[in-house]
C-alpha atoms as a PDB file:
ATOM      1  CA  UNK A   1     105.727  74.109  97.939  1.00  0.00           C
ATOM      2  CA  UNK A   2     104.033  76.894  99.292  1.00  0.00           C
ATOM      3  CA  UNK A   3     100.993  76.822 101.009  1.00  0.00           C
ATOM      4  CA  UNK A   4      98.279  79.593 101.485  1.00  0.00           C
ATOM      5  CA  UNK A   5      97.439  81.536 104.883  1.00  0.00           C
ATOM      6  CA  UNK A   6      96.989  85.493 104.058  1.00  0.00           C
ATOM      7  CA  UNK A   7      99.946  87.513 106.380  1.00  0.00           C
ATOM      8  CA  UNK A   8     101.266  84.581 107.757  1.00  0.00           C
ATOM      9  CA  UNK A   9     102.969  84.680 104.457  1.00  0.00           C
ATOM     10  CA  UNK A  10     105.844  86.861 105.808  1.00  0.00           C
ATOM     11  CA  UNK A  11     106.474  83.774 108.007  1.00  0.00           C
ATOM     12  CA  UNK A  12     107.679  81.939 104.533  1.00  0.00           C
ATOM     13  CA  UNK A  13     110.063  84.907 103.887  1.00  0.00           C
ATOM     14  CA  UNK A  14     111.651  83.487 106.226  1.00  0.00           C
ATOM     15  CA  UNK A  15     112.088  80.164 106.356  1.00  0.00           C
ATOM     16  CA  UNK A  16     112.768  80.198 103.024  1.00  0.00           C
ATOM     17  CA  UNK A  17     115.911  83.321 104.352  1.00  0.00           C
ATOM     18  CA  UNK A  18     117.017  80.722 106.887  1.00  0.00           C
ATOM     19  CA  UNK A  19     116.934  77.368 103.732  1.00  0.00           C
ATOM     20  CA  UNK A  20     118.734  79.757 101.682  1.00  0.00           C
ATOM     21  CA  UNK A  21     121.217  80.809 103.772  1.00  0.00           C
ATOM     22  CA  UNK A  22     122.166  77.357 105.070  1.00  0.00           C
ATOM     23  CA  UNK A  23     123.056  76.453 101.101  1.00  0.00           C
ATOM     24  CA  UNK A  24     119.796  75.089 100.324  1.00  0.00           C
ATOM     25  CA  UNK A  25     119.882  74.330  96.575  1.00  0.00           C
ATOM     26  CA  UNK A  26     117.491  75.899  94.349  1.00  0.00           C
ATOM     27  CA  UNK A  27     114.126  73.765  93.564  1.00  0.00           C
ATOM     28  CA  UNK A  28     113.497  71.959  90.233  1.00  0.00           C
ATOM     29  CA  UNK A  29     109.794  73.575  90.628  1.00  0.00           C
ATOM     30  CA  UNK A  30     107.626  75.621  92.760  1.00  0.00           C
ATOM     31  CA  UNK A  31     103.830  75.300  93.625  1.00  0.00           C
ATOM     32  CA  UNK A  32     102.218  77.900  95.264  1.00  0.00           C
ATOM     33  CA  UNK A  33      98.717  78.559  96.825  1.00  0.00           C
ATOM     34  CA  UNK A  34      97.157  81.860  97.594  1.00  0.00           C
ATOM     35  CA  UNK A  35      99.885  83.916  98.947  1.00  0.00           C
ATOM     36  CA  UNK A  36     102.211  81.147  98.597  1.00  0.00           C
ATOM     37  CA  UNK A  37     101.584  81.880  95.012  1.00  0.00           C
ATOM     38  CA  UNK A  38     102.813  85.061  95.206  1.00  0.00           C
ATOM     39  CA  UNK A  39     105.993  84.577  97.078  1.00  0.00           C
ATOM     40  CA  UNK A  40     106.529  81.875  94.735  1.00  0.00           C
ATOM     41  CA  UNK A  41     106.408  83.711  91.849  1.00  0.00           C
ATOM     42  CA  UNK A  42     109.466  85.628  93.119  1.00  0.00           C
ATOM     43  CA  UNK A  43     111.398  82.292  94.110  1.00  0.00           C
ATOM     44  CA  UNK A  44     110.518  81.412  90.758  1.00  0.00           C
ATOM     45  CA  UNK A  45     111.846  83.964  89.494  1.00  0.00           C
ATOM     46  CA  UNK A  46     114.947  84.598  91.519  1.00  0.00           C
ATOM     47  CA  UNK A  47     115.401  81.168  93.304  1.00  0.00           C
ATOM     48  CA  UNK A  48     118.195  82.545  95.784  1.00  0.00           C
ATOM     49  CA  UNK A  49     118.884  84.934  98.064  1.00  0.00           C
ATOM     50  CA  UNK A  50     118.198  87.647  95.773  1.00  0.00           C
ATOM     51  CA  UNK A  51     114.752  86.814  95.277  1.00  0.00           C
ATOM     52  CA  UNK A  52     114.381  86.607  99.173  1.00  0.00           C
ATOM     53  CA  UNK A  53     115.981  90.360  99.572  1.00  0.00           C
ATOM     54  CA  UNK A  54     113.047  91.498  96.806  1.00  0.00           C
ATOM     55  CA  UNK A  55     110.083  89.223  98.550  1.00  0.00           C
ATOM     56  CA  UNK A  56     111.123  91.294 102.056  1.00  0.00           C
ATOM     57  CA  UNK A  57     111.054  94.291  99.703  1.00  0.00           C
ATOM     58  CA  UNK A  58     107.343  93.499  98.858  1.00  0.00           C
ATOM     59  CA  UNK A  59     106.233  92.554 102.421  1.00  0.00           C
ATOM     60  CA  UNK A  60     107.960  95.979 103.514  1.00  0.00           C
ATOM     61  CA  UNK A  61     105.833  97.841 100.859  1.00  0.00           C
ATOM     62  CA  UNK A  62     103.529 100.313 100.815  1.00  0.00           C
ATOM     63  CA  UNK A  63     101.231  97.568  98.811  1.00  0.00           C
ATOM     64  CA  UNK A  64     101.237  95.175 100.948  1.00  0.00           C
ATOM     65  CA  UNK A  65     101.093  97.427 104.157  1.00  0.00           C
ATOM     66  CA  UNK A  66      97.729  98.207 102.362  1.00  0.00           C
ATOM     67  CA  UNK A  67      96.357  95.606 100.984  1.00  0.00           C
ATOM     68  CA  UNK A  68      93.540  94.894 103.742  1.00  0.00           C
ATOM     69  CA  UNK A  69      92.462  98.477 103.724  1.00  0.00           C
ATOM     70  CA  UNK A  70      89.579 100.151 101.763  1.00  0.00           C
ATOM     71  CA  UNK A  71      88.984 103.811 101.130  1.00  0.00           C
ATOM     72  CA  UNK A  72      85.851 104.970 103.639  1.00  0.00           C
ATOM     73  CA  UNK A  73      84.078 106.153 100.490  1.00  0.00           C
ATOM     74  CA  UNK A  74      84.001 102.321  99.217  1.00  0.00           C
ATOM     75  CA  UNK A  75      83.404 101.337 102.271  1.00  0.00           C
ATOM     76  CA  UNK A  76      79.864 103.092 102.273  1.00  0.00           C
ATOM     77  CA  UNK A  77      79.176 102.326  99.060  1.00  0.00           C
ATOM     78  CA  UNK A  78      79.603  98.869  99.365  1.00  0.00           C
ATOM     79  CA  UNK A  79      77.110  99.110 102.285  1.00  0.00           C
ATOM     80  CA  UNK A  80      74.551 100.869 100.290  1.00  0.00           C
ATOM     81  CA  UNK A  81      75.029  97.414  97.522  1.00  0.00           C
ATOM     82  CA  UNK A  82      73.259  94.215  98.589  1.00  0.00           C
ATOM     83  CA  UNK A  83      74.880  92.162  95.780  1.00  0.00           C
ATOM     84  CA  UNK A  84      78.220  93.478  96.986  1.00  0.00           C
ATOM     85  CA  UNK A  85      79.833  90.429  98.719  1.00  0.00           C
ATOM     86  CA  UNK A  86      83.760  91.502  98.986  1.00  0.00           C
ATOM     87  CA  UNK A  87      85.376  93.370 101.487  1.00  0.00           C
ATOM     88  CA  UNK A  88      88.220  94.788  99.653  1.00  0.00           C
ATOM     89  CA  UNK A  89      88.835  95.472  95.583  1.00  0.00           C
ATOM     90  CA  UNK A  90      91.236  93.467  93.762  1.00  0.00           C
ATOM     91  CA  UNK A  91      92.798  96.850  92.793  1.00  0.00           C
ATOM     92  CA  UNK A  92      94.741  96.166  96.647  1.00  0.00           C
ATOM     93  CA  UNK A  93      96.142  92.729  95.367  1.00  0.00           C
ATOM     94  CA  UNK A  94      96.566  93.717  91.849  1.00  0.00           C
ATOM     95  CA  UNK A  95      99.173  96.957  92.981  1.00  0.00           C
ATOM     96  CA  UNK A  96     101.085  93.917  95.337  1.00  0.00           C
ATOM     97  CA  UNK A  97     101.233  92.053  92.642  1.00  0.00           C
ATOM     98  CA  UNK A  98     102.610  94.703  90.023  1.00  0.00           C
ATOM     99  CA  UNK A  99     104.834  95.797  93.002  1.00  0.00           C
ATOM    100  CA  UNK A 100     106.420  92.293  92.700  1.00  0.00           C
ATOM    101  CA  UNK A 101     106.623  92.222  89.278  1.00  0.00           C
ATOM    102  CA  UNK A 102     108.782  95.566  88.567  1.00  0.00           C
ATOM    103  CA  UNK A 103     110.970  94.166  90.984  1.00  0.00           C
ATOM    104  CA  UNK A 104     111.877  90.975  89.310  1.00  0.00           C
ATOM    105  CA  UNK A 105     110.627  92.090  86.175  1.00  0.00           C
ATOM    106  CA  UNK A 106     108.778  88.889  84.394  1.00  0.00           C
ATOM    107  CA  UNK A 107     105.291  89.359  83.670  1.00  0.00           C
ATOM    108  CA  UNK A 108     104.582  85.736  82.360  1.00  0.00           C
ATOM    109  CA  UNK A 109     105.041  82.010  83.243  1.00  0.00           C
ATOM    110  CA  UNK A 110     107.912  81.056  80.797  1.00  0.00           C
ATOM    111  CA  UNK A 111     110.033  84.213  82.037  1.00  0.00           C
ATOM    112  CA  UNK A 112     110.337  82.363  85.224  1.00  0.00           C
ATOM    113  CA  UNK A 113     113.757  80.659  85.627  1.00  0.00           C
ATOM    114  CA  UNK A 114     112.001  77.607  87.910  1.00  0.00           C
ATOM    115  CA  UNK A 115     108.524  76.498  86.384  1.00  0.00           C
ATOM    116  CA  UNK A 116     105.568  77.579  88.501  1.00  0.00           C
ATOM    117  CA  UNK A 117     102.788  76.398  89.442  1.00  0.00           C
ATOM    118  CA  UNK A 118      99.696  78.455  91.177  1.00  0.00           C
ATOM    119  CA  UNK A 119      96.947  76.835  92.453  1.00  0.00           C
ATOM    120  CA  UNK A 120      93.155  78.517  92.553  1.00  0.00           C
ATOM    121  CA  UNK A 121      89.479  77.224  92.913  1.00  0.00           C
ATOM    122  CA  UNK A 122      87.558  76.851  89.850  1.00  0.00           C
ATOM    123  CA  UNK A 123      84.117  77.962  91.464  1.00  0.00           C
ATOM    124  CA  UNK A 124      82.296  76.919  88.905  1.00  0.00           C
ATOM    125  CA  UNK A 125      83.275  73.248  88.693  1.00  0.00           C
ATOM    126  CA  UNK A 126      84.703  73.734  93.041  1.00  0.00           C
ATOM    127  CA  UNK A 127      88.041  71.740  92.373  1.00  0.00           C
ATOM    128  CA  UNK A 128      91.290  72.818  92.136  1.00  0.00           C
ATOM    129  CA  UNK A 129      93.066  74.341  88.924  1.00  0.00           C
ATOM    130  CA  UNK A 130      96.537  74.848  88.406  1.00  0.00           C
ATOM    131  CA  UNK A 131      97.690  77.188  85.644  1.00  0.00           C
ATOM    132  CA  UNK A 132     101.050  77.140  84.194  1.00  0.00           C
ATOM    133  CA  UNK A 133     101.789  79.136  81.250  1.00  0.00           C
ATOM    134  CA  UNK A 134     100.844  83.016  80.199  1.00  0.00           C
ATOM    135  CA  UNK A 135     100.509  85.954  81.956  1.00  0.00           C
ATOM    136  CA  UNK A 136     100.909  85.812  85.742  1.00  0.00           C
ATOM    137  CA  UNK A 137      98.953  88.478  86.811  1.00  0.00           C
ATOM    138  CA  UNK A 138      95.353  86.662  86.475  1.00  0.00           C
ATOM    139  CA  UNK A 139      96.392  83.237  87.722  1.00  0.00           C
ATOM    140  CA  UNK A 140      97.649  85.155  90.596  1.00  0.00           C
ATOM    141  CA  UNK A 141      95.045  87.407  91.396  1.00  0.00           C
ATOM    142  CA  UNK A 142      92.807  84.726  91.197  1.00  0.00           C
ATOM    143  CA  UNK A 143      94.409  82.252  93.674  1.00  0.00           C
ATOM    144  CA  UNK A 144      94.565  85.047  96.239  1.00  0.00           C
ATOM    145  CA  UNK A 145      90.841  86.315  95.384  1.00  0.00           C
ATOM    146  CA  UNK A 146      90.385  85.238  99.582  1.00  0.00           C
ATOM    147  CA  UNK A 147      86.306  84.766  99.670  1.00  0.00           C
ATOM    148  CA  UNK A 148      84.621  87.727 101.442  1.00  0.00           C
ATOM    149  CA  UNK A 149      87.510  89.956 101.266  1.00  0.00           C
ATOM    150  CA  UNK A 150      88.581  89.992  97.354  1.00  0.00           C
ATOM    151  CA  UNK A 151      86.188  89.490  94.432  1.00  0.00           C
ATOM    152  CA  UNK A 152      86.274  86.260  92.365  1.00  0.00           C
ATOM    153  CA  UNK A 153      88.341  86.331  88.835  1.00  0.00           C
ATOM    154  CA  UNK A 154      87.023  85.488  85.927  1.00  0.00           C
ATOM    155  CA  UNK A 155      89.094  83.475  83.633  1.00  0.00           C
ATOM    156  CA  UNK A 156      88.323  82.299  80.256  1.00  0.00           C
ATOM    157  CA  UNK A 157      84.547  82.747  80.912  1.00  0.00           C
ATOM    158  CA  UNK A 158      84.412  80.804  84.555  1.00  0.00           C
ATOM    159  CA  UNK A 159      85.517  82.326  87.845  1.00  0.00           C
ATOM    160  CA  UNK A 160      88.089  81.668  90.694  1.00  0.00           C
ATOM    161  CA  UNK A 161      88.542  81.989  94.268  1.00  0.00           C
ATOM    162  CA  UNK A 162      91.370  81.379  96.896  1.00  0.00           C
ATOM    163  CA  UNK A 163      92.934  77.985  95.975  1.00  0.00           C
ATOM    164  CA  UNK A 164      92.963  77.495  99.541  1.00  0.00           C
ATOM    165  CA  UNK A 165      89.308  76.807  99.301  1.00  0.00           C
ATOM    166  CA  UNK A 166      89.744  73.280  97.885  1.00  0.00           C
ATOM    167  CA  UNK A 167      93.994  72.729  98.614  1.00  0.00           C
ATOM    168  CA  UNK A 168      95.466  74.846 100.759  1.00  0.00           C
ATOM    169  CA  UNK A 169      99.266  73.005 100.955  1.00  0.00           C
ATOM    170  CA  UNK A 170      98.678  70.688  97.668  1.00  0.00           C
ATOM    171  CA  UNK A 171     100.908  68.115  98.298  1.00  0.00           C
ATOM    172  CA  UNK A 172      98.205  65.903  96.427  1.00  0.00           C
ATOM    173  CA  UNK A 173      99.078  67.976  92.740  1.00  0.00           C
ATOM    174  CA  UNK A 174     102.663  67.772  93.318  1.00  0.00           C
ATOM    175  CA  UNK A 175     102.847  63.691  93.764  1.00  0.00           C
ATOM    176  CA  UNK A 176     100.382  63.614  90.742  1.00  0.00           C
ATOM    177  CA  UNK A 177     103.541  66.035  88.432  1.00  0.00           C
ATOM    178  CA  UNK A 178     105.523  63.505  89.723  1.00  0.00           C
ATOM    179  CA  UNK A 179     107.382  64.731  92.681  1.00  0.00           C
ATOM    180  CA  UNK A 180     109.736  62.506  94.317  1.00  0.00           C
ATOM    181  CA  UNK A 181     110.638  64.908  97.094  1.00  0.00           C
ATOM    182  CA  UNK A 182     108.881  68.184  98.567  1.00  0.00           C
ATOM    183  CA  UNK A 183     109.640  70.468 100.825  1.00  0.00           C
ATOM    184  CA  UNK A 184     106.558  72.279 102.072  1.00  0.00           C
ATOM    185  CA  UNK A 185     106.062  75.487 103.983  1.00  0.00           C
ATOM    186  CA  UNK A 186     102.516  75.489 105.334  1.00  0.00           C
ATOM    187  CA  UNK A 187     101.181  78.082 107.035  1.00  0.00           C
ATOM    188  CA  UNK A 188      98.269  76.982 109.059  1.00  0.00           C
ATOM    189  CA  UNK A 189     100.095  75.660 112.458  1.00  0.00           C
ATOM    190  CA  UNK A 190      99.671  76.630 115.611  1.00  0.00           C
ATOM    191  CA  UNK A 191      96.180  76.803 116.449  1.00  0.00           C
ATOM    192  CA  UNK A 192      95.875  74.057 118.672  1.00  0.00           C
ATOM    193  CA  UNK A 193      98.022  76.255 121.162  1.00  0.00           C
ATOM    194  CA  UNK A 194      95.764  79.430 121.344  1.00  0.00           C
ATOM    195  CA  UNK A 195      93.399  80.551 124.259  1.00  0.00           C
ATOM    196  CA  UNK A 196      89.500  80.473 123.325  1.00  0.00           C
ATOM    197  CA  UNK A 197      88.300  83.016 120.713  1.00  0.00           C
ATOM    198  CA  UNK A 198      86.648  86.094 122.512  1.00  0.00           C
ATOM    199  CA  UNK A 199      84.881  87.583 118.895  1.00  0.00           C
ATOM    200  CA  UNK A 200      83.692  86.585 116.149  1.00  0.00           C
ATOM    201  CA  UNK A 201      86.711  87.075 113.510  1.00  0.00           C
ATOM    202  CA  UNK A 202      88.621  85.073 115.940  1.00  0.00           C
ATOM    203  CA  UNK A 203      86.532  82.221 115.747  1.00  0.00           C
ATOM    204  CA  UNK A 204      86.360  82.618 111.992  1.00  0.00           C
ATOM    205  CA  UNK A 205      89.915  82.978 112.122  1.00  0.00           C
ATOM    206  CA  UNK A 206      90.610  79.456 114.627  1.00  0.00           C
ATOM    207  CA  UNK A 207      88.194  77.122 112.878  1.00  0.00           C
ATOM    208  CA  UNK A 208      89.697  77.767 109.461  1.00  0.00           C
ATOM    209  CA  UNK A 209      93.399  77.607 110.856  1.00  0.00           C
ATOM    210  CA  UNK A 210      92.321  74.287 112.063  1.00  0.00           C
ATOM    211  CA  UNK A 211      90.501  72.897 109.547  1.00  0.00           C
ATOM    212  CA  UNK A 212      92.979  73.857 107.197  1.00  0.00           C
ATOM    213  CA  UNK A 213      95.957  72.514 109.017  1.00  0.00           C
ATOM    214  CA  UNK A 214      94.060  69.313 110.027  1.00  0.00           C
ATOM    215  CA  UNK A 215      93.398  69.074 105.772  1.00  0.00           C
ATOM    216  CA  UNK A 216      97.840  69.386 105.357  1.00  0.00           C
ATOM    217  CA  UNK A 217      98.182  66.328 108.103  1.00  0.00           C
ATOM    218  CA  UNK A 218      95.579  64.157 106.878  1.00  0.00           C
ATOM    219  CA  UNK A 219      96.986  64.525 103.093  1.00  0.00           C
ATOM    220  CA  UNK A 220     100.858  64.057 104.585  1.00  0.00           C
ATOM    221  CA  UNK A 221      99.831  60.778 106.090  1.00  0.00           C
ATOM    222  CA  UNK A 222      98.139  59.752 103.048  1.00  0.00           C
ATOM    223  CA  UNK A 223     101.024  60.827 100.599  1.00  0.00           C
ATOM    224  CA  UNK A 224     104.074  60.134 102.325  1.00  0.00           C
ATOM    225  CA  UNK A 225     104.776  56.637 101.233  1.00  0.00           C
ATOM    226  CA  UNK A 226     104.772  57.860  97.569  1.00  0.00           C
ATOM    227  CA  UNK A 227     107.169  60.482  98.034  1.00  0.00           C
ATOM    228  CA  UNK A 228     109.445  62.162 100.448  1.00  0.00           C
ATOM    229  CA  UNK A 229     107.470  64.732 101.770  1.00  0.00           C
ATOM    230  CA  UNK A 230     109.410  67.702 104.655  1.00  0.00           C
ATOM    231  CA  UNK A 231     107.030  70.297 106.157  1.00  0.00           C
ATOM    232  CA  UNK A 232     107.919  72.984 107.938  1.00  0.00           C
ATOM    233  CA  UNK A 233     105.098  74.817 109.694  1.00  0.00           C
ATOM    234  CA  UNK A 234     105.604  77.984 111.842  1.00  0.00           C
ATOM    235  CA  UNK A 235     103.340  78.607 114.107  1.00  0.00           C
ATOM    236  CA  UNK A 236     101.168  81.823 114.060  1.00  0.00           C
ATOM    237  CA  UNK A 237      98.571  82.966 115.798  1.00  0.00           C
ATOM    238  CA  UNK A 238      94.969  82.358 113.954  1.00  0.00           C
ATOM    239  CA  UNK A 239      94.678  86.357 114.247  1.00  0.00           C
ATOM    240  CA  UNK A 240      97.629  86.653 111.894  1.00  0.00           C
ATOM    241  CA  UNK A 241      96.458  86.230 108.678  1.00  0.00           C
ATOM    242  CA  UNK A 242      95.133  89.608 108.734  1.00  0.00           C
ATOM    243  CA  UNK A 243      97.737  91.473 110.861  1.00  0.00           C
ATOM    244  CA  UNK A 244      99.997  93.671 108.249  1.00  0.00           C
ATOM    245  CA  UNK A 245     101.779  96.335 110.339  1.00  0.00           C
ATOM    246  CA  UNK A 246     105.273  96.926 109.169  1.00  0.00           C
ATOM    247  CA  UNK A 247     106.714  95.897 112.617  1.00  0.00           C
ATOM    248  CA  UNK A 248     105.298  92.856 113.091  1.00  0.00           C
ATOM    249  CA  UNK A 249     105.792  91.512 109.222  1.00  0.00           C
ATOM    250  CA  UNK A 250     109.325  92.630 110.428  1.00  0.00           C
ATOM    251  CA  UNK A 251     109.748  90.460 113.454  1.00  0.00           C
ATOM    252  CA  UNK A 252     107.832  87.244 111.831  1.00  0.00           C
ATOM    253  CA  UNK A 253     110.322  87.434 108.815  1.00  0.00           C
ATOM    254  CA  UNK A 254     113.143  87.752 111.113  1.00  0.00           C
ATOM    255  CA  UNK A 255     111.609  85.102 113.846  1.00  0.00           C
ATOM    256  CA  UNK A 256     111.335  82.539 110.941  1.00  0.00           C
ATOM    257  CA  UNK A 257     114.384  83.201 109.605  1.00  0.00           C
ATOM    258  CA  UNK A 258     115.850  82.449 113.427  1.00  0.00           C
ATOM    259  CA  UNK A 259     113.660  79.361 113.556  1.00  0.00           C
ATOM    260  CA  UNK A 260     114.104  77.617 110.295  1.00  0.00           C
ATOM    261  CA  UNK A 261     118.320  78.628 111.428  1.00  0.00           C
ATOM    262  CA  UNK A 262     117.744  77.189 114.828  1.00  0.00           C
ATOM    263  CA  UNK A 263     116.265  73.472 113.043  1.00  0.00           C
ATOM    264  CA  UNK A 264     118.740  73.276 110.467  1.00  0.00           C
ATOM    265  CA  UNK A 265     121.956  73.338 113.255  1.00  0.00           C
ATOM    266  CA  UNK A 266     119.987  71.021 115.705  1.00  0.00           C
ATOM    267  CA  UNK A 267     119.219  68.682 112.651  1.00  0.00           C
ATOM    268  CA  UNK A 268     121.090  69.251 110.096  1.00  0.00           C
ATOM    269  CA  UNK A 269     121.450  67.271 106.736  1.00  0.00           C
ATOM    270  CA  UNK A 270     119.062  64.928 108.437  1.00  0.00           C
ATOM    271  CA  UNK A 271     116.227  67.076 108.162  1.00  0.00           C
ATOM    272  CA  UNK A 272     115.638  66.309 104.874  1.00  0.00           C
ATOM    273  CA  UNK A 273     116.272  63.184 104.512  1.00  0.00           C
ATOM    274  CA  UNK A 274     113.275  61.644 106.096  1.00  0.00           C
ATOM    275  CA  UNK A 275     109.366  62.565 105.908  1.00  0.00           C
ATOM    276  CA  UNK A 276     108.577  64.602 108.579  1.00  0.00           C
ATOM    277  CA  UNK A 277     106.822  67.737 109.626  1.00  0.00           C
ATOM    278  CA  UNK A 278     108.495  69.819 112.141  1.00  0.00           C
ATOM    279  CA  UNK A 279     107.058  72.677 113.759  1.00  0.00           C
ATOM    280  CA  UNK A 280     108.595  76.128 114.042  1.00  0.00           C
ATOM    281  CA  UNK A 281     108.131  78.035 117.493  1.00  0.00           C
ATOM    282  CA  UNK A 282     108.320  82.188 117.000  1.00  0.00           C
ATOM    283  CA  UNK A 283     107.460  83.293 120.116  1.00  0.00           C
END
C-alpha cells in the first residue's frame, strides 16, 4: 500500500529499491493514493526491480521536474479569473502520467500484471472511491487532482479530488478486500520533529502532515487486530511535498533506499512478521 504525500513520493522509490533488493517478493495487490497511485501503477505493472529502475526514470524526468510549475502567461490569466481555483493545469500531471505509461507501456487496469487499486475523493458524495478496471489515465489524474493546485476530474458525470482528502494511507479499504497482511509506505512522518513554521505554506504544509499522519496511526490501532498491518514511514520534512529539484529527488531516493537497507539488516525477517510501524530517519 501506498499512501499519498505529493514529492515525498520519491521517498517510496526507495524503500520500495531497498524491499526489492533484500528479495522482497512481489505483492498479490497494490493500493495506491495520490502519488502513491502513480508509483503504484508502475509496481503494478513491473512488480520488481525493473519497475523501480523506470519509477526513478519518471522522478528523474523532465515531467515530473515540472510538474509544480506554470507558464507566467497562465499564471496572469488565472489572476485575471475569479472562478479560477487551481494553481497548476492537469496538463502537468497528465504529461507525468503519459511519461510513465510509455515506459511500461499499459494504458489500462487489466494490462497490469498485479491488480491495482487507486484511491480518489468522490466530491460530490466526499467519501472515498476506488476504481479498478479501464483506462488508467482518469482514475489517476483524478486521485492526484491535489485541491488548490490541480483541477478536480470529472468522471462519469461527478468529480474527484486527491484521495488523500478522505484516506490518505487506506488501510481501512484494504482489510475491507480482505487483506490478511499489508505492508504500507506512508508518507506523512516526521512532522512532530520540525522547528515552528515561519510562513504561511509552512504552516499549511505542518498541519496537514500532521493531521494526516495522526489519521494513518489512529486507523493502524484500530485495524491491526484484523490483519497484519507493517508501516514504514520516512520521515520528510512538511516542506517536501512540494520540493522537486532533481538533486534532492536524487538524495531522498537514495536516502530511503539506505534506510529501508539499514532496517531490514538490523531486523531482518522479523520485520514483517509482527504489526508495527517503524520510522525511517534520512537525515
Amino acid at each position: 500500500m501506498l499512501g499519498g504525500g505529493g514529492a515525498r513520493g520519491a521517498a517510496q522509490v526507495g524503500v520500495l529499491h531497498g524491499l526489492f533488493e533484500a528479495g522482497l517478493e512481489p505483492p498479490v495487490g497494490v493500493i495506491g493514493t495520490s502519488v502513491g497511485a502513480l508509483n503504484g501503477s508502475a509496481i503494478a505493472a513491473y512488480p520488481s526491480l525493473a519497475g523501480i529502475m523506470m519509477l526513478r526514470e519518471v522522478w528523474m524526468s523532465r515531467q515530473a521536474l515540472t510538474v509544480f510549475h506554470a507558464h507566467p502567461l497562465g499564471v496572469i490569466l488565472s489572476g485575471l479569473r475569479r472562478d479560477q481555483i487551481s494553481a497548476f493545469p492537469q496538463e502537468n500531471v497528465r504529461r507525468l502520467v503519459e511519461r510513465a505509461q510509455a515506459l511500461t507501456g499499459m494504458t489500462t487496469f487489466e494490462q497490469l500484471r498485479v491488480p491495482l487499486a487507486v484511491v480518489a475523493t468522490d466530491l460530490n458524495a466526499g467519501r472515498p472511491v476506488v476504481f479498478r478496471s479501464g483506462l488508467l489515465t482518469p482514475a489517476l489524474l483524478a486521485s492526484t487532482a491535489i485541491p488548490g493546485l490541480f483541477p478536480s476530474v470529472r468522471i462519469d458525470g461527478r468529480e474527484h479530488l486527491d484521495g488523500g482528502v478522505v484516506d490518505n494511507t487506506p488501510l481501512d479499504i484494504a482489510i475491507e478486500e480482505g487483506a490478511k497482511e499489508i505492508l504500507a509506505i506512508s508518507l506523512m512522518g516526521g512532522g512532530e520533529y520540525e522547528a515552528a513554521p515561519h510562513s504561511l505554506p509552512e504552516l499549511i504544509a505542518r498541519t496537514l502532515q500532521l493531521s494526516l499522519h495522526h489519521q494513518m496511526l489512529s486507523d493502524y490501532e484500530r485495524l491491526r487486530d484484523r490483519a497484519r498491518i507493517i508501516v514504514l514511514c520516512p520521515i520528510t520534512a512538511p516542506t517536501a511535498t512540494w520540493e522537486m529539484r532533481r538533486e534532492h529527488l536524487a538524495a531522498v531516493i537514495e536516502s530511503s533506499r539506505g534506510a529501508t537497507a539499514a532496517l531490514l539488516s538490523q531486523r531482518g525477517s522479523k520485520l514483517l512478521r509482527h504489526s508495527g510501524i517503524h520510522y525511517l530517519d534520512l537525515r
